[in-house]
PDB file of N, CA and C in Angstrom:
ATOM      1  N   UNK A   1       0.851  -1.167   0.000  1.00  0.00           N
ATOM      2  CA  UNK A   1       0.000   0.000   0.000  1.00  0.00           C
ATOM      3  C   UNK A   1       0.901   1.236   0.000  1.00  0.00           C
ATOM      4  N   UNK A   2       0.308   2.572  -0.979  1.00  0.00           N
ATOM      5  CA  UNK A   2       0.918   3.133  -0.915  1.00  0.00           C
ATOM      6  C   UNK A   2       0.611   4.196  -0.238  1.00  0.00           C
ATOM      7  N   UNK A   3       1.465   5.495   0.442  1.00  0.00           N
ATOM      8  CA  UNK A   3       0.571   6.645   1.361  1.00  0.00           C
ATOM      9  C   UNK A   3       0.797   7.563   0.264  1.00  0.00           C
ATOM     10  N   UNK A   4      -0.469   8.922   0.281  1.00  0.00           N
ATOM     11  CA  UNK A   4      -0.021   9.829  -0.607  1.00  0.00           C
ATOM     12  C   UNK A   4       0.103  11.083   0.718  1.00  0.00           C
ATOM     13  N   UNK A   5       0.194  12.228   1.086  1.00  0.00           N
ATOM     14  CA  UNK A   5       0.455  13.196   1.704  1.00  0.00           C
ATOM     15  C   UNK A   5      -0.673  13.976   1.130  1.00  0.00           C
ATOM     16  N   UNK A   6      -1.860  14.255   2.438  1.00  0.00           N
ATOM     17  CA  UNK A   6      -2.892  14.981   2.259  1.00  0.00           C
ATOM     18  C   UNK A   6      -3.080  15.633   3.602  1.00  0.00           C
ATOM     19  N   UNK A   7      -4.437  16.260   3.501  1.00  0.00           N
ATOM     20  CA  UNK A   7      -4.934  16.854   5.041  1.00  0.00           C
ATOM     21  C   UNK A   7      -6.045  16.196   5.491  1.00  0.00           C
ATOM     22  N   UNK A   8      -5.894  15.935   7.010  1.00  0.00           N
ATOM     23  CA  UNK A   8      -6.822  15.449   7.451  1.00  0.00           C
ATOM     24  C   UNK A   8      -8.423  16.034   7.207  1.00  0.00           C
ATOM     25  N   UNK A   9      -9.308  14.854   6.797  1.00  0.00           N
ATOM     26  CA  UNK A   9     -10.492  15.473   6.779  1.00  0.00           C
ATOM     27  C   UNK A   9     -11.357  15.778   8.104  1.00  0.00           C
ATOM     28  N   UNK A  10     -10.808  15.735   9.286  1.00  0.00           N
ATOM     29  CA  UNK A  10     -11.490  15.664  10.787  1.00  0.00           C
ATOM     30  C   UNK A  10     -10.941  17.286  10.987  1.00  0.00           C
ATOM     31  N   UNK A  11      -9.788  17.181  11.352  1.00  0.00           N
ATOM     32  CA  UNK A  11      -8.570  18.383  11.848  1.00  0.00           C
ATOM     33  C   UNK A  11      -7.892  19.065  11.047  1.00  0.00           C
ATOM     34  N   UNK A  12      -7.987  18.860   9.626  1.00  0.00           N
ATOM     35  CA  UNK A  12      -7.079  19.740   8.333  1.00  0.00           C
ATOM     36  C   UNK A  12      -5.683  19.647   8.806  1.00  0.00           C
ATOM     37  N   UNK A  13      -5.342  18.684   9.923  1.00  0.00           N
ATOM     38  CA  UNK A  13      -3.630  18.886   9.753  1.00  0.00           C
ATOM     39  C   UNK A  13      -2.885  17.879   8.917  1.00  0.00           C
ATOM     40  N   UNK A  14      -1.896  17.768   8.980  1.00  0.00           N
ATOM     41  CA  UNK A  14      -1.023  16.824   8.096  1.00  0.00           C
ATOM     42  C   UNK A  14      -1.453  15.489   8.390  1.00  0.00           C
ATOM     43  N   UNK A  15      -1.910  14.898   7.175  1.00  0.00           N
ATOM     44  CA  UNK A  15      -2.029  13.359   7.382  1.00  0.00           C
ATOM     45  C   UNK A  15      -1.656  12.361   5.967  1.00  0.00           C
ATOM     46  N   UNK A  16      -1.782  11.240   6.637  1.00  0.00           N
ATOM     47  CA  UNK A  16      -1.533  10.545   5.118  1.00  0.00           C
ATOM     48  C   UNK A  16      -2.435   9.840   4.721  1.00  0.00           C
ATOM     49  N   UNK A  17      -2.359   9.475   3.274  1.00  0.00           N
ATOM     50  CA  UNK A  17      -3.971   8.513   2.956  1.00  0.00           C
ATOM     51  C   UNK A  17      -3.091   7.432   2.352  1.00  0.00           C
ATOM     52  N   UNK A  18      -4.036   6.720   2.101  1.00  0.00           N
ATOM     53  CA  UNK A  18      -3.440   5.228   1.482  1.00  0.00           C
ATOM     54  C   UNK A  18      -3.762   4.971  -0.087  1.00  0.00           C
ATOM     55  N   UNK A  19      -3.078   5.349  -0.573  1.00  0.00           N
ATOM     56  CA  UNK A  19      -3.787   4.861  -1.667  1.00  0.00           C
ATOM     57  C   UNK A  19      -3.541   3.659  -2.590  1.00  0.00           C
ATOM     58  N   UNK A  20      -3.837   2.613  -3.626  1.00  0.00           N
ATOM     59  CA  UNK A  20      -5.172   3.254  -4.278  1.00  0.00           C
ATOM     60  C   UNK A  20      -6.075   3.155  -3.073  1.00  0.00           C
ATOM     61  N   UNK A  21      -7.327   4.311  -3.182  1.00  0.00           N
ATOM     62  CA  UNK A  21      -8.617   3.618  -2.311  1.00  0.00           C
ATOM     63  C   UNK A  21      -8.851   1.941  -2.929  1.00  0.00           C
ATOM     64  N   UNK A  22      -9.312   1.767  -1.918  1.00  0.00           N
ATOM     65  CA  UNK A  22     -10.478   0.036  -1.943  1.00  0.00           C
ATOM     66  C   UNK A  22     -11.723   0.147  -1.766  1.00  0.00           C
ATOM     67  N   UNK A  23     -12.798   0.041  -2.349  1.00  0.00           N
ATOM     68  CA  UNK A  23     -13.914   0.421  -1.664  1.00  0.00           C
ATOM     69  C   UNK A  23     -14.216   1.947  -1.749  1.00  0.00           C
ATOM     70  N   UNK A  24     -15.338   1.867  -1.203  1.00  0.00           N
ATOM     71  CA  UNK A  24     -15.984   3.134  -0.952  1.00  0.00           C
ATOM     72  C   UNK A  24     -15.730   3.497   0.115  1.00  0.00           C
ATOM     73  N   UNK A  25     -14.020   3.901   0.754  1.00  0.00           N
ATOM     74  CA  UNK A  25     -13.884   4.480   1.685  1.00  0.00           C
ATOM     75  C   UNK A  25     -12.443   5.005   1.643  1.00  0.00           C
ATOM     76  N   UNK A  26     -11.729   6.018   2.060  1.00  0.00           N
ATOM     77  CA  UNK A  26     -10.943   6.510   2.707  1.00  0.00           C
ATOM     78  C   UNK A  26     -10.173   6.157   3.400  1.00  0.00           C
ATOM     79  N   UNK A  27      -8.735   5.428   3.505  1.00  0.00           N
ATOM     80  CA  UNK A  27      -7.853   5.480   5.290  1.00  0.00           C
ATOM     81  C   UNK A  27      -6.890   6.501   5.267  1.00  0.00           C
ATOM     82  N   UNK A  28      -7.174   6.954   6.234  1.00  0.00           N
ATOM     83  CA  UNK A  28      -5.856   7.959   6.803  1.00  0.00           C
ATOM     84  C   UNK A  28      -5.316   7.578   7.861  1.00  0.00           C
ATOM     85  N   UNK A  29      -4.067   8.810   8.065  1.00  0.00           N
ATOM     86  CA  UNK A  29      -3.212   8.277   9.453  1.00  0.00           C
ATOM     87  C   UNK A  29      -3.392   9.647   9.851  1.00  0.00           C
ATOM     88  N   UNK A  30      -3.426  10.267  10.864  1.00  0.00           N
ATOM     89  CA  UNK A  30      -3.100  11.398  11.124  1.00  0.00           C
ATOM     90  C   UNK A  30      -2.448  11.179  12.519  1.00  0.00           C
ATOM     91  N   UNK A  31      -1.692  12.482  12.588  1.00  0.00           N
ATOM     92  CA  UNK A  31      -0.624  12.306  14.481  1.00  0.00           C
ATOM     93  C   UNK A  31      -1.875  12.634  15.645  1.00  0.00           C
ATOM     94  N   UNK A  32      -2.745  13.753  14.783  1.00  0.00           N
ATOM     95  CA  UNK A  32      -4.042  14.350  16.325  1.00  0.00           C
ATOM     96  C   UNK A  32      -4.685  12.898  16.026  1.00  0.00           C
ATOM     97  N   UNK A  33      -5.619  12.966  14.905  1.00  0.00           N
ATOM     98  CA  UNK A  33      -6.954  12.086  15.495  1.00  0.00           C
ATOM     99  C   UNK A  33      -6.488  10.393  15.265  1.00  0.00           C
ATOM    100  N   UNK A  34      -5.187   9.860  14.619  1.00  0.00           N
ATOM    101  CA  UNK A  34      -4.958   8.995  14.975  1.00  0.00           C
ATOM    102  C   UNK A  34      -5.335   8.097  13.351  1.00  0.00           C
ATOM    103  N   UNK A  35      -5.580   6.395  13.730  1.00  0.00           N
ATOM    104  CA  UNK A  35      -5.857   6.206  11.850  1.00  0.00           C
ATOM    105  C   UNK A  35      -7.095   5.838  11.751  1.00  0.00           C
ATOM    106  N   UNK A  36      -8.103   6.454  10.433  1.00  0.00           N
ATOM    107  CA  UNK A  36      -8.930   5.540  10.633  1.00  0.00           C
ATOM    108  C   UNK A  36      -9.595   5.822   8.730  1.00  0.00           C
ATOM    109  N   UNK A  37     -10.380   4.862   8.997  1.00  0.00           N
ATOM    110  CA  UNK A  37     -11.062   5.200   7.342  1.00  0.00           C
ATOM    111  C   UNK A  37     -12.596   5.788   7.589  1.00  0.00           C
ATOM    112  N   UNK A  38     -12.452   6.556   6.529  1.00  0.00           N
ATOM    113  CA  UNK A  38     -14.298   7.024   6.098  1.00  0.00           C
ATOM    114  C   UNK A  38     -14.768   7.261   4.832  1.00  0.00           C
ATOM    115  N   UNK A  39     -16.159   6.870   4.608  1.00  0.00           N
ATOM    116  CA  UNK A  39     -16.728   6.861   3.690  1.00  0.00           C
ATOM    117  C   UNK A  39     -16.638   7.808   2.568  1.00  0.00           C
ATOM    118  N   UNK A  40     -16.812   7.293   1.645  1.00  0.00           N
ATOM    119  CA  UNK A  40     -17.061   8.585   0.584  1.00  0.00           C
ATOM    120  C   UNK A  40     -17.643   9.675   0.877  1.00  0.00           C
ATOM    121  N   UNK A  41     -19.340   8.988   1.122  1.00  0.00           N
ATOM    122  CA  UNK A  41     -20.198  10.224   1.544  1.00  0.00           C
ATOM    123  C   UNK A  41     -19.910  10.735   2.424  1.00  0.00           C
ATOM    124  N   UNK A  42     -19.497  10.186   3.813  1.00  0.00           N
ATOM    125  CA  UNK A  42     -18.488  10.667   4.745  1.00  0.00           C
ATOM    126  C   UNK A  42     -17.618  11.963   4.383  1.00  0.00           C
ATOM    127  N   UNK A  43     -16.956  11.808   3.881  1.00  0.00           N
ATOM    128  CA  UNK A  43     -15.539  12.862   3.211  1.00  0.00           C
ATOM    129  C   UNK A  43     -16.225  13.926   2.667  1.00  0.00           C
ATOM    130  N   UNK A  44     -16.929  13.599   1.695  1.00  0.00           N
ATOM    131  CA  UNK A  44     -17.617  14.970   1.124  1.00  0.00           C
ATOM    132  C   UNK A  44     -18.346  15.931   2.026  1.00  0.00           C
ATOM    133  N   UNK A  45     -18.862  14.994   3.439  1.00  0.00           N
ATOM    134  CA  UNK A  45     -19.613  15.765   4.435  1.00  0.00           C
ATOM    135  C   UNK A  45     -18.778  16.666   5.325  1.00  0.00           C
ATOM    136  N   UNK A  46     -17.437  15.662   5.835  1.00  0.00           N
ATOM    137  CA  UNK A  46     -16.506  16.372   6.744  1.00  0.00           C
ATOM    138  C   UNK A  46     -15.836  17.703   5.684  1.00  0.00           C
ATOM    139  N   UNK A  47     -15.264  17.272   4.238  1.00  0.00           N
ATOM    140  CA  UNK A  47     -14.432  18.501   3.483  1.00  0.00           C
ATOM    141  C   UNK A  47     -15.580  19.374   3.927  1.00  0.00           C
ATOM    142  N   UNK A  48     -17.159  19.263   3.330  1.00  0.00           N
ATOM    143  CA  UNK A  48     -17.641  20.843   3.558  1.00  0.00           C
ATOM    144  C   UNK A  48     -18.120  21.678   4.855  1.00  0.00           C
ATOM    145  N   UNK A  49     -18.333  20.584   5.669  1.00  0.00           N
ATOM    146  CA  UNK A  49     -18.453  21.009   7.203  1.00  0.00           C
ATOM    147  C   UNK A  49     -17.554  21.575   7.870  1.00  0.00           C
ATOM    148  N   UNK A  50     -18.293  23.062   8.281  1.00  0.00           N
ATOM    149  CA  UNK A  50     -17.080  24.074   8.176  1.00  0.00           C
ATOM    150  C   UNK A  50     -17.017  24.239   9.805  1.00  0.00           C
ATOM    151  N   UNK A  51     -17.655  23.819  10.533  1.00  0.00           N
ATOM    152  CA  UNK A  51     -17.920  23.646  12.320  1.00  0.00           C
ATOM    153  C   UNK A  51     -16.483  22.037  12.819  1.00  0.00           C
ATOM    154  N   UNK A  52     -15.208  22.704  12.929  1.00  0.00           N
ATOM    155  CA  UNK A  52     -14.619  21.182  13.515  1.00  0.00           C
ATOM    156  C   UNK A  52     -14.879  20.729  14.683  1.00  0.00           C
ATOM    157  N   UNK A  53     -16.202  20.763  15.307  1.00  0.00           N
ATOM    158  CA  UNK A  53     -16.496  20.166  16.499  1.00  0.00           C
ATOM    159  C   UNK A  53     -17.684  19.267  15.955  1.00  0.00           C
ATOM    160  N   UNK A  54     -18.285  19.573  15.436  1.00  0.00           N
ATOM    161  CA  UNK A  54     -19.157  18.942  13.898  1.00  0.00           C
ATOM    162  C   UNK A  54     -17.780  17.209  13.495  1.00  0.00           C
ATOM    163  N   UNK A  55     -16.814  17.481  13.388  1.00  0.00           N
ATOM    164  CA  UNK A  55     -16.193  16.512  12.772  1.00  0.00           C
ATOM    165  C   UNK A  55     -15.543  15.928  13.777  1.00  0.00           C
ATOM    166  N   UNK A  56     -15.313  16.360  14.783  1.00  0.00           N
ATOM    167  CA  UNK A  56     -14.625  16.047  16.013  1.00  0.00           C
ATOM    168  C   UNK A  56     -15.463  15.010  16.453  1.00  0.00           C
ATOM    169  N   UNK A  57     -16.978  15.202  16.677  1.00  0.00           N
ATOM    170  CA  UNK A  57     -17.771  14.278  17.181  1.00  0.00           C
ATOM    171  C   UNK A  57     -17.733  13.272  16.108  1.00  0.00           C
ATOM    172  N   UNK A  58     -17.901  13.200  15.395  1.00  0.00           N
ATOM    173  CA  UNK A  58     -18.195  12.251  14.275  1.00  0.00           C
ATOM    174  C   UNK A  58     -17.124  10.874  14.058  1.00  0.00           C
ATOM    175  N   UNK A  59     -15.761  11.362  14.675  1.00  0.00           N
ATOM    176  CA  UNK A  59     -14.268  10.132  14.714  1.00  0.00           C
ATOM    177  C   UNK A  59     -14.587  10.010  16.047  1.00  0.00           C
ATOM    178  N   UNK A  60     -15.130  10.397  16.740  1.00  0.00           N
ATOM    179  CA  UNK A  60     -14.962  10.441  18.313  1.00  0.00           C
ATOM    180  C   UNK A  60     -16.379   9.100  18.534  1.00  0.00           C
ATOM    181  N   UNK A  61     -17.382   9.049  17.629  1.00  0.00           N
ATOM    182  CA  UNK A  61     -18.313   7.887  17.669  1.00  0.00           C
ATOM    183  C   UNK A  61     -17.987   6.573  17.263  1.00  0.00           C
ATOM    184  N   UNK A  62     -16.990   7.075  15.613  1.00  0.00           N
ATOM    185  CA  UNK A  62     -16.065   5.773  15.173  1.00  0.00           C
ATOM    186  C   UNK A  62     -15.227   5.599  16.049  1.00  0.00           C
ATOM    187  N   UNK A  63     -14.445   6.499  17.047  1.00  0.00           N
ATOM    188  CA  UNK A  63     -13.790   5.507  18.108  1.00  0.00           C
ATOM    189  C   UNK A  63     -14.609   4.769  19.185  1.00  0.00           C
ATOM    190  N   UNK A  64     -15.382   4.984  18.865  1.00  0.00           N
ATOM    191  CA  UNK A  64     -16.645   4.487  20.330  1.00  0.00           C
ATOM    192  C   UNK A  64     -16.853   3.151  19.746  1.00  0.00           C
ATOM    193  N   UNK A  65     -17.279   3.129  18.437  1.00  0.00           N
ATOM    194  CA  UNK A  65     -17.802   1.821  17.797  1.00  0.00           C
ATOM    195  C   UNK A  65     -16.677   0.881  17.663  1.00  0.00           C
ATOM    196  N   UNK A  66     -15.411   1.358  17.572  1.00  0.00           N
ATOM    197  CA  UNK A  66     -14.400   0.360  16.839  1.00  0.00           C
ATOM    198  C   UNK A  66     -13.725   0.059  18.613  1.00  0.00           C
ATOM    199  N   UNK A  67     -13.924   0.523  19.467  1.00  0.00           N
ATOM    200  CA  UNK A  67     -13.615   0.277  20.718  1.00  0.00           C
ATOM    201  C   UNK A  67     -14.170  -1.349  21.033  1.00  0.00           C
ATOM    202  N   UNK A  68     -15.659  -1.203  20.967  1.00  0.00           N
ATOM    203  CA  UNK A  68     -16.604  -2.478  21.388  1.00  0.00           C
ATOM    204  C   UNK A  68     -16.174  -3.323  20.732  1.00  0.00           C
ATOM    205  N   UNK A  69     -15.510  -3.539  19.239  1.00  0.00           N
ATOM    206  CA  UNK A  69     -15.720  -4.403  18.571  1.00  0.00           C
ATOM    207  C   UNK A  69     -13.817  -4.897  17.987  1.00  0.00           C
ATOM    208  N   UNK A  70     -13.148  -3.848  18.572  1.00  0.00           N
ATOM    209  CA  UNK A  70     -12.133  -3.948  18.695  1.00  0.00           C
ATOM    210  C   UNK A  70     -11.136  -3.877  17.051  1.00  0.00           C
ATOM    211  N   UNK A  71     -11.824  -3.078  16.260  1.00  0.00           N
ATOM    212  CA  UNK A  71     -11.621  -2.797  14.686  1.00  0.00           C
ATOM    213  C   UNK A  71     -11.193  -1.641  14.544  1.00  0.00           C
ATOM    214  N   UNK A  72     -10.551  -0.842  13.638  1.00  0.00           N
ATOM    215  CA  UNK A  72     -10.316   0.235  12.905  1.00  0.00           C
ATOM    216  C   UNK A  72     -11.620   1.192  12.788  1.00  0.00           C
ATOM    217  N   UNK A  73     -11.110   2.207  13.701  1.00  0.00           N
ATOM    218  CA  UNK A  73     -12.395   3.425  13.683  1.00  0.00           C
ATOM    219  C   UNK A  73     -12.555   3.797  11.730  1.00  0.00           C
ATOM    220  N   UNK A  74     -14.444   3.743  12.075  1.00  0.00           N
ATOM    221  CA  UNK A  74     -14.733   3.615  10.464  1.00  0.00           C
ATOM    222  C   UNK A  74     -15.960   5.087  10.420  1.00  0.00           C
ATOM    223  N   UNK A  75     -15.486   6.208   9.754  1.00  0.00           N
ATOM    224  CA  UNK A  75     -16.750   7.123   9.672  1.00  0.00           C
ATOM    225  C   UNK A  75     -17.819   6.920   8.862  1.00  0.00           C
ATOM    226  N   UNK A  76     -19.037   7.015   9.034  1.00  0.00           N
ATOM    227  CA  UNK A  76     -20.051   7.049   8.035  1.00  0.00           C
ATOM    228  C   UNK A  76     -20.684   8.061   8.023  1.00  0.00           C
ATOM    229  N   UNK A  77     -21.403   8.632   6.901  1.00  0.00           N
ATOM    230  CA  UNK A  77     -22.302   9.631   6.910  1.00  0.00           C
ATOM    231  C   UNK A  77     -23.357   9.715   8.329  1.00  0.00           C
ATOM    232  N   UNK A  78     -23.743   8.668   8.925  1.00  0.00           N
ATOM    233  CA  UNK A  78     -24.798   8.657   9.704  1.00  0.00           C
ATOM    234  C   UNK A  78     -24.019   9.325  10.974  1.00  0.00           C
ATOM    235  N   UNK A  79     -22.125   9.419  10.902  1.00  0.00           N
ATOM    236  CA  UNK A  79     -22.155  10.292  12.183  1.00  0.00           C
ATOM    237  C   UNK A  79     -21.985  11.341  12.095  1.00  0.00           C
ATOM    238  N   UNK A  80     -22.590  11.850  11.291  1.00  0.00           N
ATOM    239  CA  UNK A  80     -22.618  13.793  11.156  1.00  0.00           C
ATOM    240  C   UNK A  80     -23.753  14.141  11.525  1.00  0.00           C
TER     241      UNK A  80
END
C-alpha cells in the first residue's frame, strides 16, 4: 500500500492517505486524530463542514464503535 500526503479530513492537519482507495472508503493516518477510514459520503460531508467540532464528534463515535468491537475506527455519513 501506498501513502499519498494529504490533510486530514477531521482536523485539516497533516495526514496521510493510502492509496489506491479500496472500496468506498478513505484510510488515513493522522498524528491528532490517529488512523482511521471514512466513507465517501463521509468525506464529502466532513471537506464541507465548516464547524470542527461537527467533525470532532463524528471520529470520536467511530472511536466508540471500533472500541466495542475492537476494529479500525470507520466514519459514516450517519455520524454527522
Amino acid at each position: 500500500m501506498d501513502w499519498s500526503n494529504d490533510n486530514c479530513p477531521i482536523c485539516n492537519g497533516r495526514a496521510r492517505e493510502a492509496l489506491p482507495r479500496m472500496g468506498d472508503f478513505a484510510e488515513f493516518i493522522c498524528d491528532d486524530c490517529g488512523r482511521f477510514r471514512i466513507t465517501g459520503t463521509a468525506l464529502e460531508t466532513a471537506r464541507l463542514e465548516g464547524d470542527q467540532s461537527v467533525r470532532r464528534t463524528a471520529i470520536e463515535r467511530a472511536k466508540e464503535r471500533a472500541a466495542a468491537d475492537k476494529s479500525m475506527p470507520k466514519i459514516t455519513s450517519y455520524d454527522f
